[in-house]
C-alpha atoms as a PDB file:
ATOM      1  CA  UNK A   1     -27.476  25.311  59.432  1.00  0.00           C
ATOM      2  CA  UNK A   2     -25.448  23.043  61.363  1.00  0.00           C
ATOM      3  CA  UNK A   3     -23.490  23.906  64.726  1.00  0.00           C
ATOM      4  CA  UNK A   4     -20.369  22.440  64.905  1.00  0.00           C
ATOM      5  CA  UNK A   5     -18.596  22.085  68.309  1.00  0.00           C
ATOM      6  CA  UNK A   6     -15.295  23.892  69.032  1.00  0.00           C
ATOM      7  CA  UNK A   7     -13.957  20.004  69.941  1.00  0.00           C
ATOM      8  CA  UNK A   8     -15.005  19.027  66.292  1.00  0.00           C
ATOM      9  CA  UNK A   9     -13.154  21.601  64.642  1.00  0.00           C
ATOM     10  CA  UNK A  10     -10.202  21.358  66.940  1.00  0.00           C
ATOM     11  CA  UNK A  11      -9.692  17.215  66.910  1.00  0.00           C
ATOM     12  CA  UNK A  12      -8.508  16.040  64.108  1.00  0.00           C
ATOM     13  CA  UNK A  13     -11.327  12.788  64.032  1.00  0.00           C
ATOM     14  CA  UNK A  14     -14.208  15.796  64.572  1.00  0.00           C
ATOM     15  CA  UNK A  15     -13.037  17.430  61.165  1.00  0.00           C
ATOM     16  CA  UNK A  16     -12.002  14.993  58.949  1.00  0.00           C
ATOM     17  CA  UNK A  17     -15.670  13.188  59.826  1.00  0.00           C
ATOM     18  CA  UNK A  18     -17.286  16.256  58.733  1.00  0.00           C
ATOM     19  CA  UNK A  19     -14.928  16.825  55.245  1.00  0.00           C
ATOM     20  CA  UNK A  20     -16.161  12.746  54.703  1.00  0.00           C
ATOM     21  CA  UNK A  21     -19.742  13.036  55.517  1.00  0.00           C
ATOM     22  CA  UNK A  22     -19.555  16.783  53.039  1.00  0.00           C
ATOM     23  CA  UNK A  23     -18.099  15.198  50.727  1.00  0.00           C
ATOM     24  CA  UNK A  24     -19.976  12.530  49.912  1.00  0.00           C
ATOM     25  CA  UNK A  25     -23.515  13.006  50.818  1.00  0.00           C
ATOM     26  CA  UNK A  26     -24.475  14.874  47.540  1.00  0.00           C
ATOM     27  CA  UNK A  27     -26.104  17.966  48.997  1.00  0.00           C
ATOM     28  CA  UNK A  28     -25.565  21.139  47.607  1.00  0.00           C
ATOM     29  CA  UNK A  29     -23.012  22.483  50.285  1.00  0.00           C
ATOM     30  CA  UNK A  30     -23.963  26.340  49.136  1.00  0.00           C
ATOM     31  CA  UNK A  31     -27.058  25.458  50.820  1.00  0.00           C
ATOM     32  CA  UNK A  32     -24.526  24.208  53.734  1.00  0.00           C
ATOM     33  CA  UNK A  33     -24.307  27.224  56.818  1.00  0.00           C
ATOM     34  CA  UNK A  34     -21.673  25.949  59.609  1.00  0.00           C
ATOM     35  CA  UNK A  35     -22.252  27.678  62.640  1.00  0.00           C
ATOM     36  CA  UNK A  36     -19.645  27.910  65.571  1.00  0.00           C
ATOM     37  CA  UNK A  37     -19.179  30.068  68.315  1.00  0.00           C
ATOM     38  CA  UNK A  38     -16.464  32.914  68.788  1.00  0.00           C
ATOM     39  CA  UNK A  39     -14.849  31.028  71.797  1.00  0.00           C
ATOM     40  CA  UNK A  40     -13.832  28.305  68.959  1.00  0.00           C
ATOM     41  CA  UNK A  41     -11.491  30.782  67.792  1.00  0.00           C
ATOM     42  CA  UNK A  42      -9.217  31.233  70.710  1.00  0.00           C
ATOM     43  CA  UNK A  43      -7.913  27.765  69.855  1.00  0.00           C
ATOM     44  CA  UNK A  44      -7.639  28.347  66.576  1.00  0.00           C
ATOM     45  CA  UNK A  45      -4.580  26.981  65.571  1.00  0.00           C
ATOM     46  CA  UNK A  46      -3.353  25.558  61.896  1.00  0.00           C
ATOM     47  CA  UNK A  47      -5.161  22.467  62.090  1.00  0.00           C
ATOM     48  CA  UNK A  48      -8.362  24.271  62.949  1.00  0.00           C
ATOM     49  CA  UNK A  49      -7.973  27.102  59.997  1.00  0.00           C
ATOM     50  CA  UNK A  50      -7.651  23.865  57.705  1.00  0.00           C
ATOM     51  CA  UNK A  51     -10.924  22.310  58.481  1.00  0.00           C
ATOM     52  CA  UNK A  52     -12.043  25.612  58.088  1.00  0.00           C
ATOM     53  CA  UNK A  53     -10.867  26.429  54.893  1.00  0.00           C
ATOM     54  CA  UNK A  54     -10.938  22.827  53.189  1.00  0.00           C
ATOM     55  CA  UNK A  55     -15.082  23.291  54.341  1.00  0.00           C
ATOM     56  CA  UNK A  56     -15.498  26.608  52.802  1.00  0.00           C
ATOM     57  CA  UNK A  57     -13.636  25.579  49.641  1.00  0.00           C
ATOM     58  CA  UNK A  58     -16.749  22.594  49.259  1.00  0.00           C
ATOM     59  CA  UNK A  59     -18.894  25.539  49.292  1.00  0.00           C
ATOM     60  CA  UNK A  60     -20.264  25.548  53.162  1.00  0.00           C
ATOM     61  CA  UNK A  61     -20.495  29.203  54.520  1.00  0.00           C
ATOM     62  CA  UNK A  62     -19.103  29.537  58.099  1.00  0.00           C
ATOM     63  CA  UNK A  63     -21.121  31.639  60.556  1.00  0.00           C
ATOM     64  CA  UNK A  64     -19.999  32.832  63.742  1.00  0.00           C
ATOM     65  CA  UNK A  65     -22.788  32.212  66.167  1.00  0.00           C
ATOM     66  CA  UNK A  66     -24.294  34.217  68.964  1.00  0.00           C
ATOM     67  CA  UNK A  67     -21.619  36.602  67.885  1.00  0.00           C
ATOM     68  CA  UNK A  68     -20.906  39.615  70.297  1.00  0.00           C
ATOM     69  CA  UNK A  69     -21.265  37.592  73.176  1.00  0.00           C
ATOM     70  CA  UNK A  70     -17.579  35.648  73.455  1.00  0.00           C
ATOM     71  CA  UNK A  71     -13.811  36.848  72.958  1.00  0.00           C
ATOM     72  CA  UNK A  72     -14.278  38.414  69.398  1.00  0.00           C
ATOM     73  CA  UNK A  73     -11.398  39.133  67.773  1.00  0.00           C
ATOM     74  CA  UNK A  74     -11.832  41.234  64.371  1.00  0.00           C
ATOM     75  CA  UNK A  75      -8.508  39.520  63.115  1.00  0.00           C
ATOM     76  CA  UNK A  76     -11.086  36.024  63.063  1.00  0.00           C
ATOM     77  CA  UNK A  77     -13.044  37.889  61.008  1.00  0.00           C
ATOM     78  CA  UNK A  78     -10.427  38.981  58.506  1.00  0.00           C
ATOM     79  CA  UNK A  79      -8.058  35.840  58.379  1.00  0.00           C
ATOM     80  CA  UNK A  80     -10.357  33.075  58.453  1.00  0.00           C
ATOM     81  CA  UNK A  81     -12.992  31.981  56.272  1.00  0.00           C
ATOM     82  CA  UNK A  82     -16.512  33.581  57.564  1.00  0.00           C
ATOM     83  CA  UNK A  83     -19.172  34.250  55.786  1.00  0.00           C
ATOM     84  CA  UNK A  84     -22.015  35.679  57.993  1.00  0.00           C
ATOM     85  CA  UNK A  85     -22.128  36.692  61.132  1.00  0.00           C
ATOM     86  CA  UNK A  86     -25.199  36.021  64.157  1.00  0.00           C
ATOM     87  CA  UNK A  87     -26.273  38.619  66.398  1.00  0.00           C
ATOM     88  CA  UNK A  88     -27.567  37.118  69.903  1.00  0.00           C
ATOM     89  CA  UNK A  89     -30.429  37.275  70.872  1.00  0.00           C
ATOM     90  CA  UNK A  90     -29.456  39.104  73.968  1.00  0.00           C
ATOM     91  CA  UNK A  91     -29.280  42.338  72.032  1.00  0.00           C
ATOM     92  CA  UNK A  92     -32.696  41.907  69.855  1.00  0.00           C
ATOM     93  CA  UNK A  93     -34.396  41.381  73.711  1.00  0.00           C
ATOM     94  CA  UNK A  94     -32.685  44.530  74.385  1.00  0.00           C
ATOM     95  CA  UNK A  95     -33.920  46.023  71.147  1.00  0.00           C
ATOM     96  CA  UNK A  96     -37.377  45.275  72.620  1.00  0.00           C
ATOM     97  CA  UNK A  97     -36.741  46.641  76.013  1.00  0.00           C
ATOM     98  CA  UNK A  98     -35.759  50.056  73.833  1.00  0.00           C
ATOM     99  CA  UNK A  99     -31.914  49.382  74.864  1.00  0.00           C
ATOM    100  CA  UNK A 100     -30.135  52.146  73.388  1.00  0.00           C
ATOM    101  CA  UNK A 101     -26.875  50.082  73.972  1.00  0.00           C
ATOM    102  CA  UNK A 102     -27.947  47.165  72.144  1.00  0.00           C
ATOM    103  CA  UNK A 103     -29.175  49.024  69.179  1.00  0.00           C
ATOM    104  CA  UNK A 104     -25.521  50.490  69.084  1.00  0.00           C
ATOM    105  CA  UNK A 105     -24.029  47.136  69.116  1.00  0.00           C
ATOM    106  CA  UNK A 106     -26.704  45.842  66.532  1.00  0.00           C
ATOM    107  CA  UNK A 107     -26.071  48.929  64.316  1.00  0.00           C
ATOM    108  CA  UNK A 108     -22.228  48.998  64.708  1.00  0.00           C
ATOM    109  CA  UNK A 109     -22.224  45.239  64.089  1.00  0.00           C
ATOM    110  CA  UNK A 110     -24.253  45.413  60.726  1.00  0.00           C
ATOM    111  CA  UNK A 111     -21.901  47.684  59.771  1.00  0.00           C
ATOM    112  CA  UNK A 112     -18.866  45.753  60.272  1.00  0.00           C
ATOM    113  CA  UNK A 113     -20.043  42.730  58.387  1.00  0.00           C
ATOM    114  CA  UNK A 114     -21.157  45.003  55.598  1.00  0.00           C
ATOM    115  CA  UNK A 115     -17.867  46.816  55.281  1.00  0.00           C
ATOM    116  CA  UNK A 116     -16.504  43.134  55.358  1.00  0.00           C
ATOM    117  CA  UNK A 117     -19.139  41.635  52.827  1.00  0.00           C
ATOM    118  CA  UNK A 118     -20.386  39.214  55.655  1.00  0.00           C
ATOM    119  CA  UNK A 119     -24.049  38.100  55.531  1.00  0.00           C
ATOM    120  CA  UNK A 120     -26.142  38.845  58.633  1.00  0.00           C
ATOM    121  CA  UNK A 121     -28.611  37.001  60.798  1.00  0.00           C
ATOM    122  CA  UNK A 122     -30.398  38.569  63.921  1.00  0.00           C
ATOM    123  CA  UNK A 123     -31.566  35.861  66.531  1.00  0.00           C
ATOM    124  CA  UNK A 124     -34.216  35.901  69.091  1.00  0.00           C
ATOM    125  CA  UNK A 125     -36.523  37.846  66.670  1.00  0.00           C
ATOM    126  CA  UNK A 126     -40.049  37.617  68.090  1.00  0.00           C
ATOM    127  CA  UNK A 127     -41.892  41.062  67.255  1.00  0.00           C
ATOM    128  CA  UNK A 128     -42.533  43.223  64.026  1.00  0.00           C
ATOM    129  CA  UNK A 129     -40.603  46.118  65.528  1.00  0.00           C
ATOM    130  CA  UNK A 130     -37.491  44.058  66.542  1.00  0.00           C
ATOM    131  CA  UNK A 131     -37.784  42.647  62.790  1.00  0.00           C
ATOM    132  CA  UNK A 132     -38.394  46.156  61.156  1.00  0.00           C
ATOM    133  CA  UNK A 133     -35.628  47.966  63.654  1.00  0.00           C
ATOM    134  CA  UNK A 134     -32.896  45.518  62.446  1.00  0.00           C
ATOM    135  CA  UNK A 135     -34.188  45.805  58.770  1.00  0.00           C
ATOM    136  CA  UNK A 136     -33.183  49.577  58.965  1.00  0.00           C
ATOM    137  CA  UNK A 137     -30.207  48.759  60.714  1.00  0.00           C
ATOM    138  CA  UNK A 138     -29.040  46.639  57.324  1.00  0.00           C
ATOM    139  CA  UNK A 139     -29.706  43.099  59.178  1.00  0.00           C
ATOM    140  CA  UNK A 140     -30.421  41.175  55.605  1.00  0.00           C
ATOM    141  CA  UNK A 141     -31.867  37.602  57.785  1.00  0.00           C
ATOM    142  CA  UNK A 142     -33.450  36.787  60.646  1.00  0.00           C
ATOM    143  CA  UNK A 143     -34.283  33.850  63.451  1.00  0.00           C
ATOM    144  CA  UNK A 144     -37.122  33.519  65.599  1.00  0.00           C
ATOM    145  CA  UNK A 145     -40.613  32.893  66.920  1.00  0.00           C
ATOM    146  CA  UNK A 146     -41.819  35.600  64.962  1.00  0.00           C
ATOM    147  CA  UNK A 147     -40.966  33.540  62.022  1.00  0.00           C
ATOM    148  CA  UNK A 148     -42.379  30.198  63.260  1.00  0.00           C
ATOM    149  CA  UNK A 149     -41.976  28.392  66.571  1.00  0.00           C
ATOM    150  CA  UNK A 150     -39.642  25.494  66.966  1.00  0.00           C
ATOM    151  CA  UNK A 151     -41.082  22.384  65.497  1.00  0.00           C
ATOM    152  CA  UNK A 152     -40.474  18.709  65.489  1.00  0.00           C
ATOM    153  CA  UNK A 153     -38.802  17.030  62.390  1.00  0.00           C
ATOM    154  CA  UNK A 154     -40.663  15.747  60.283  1.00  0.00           C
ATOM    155  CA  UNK A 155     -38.891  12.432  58.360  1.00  0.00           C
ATOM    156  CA  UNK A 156     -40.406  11.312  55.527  1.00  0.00           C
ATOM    157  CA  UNK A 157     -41.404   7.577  55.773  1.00  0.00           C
ATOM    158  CA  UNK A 158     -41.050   5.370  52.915  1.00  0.00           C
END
């Protein structure tokens, strides 16, 4: 998963650095998850839905991060090129606190990506019950300590 910067997708330098460096590095860009946030979108003009779609047609997925939190519009969701969507981890803390808001908004927002075939990833997951709660609210991935704390990279020296 990469972020990429709502000034990278919006200048024209940003995006046609990324479309270089995709194109020619030789990893398999299926593997490839681009991550932005929803406030990208409200400058979402031509140029950006370009970058967009020229990236998804290399085979990168496009993930809308910390989603729920910003200015969503659902029209994002059906006229560009997402693939998954990334519940903050605002609402799996509230899941935790027994939040009956933020299970709504967790269960209402697994069933919008479903109905729109988007794949789903719950942040901020840091107990079995958060993990099994979203499982039976259709969440198919998850992020978090519960999984493994952060960790430095490791390069390979040779």
């Amino acid at each position: 998963s990469v972020n990429v910067s709502p000034e990278t997708l919006s200048s024209p330098e940003g995006a046609e650095a990324l479309l270089h460096i995709l194109r020619s590095d030789g990893i398999d860009h299926q593997r490839i998850h681009l991550e932005v946030v929803e406030t990208a979108f409200l400058s979402a003009d031509s140029r950006v839905t370009a970058t967009m779609l020229a990236l998804a047609d290399l085979g990168c997925g496009w993930y809308v991060d910390d989603f729920g939190t910003g200015f969503s519009s659902l029209s994002h969701l059906r006229d560009l090129p997402i693939s998954g969507l990334k519940l903050d981890k605002s609402f799996t803390q509230g899941l935790a606190r027994g939040d009956e808001r933020s299970l709504h908004v967790a269960d209402g927002l697994a069933g919008l990506a479903h109905g729109l075939d988007l794949d789903t990833v719950a942040e901020g997951v840091e107990h079995e019950q958060e993990a099994e709660t979203l499982l039976g609210l259709g969440w198919r991935s998850a992020q978090g300590w519960l999984f493994g704390r952060a960790a430095p990279l490791a390069l390979a020296q040779g």
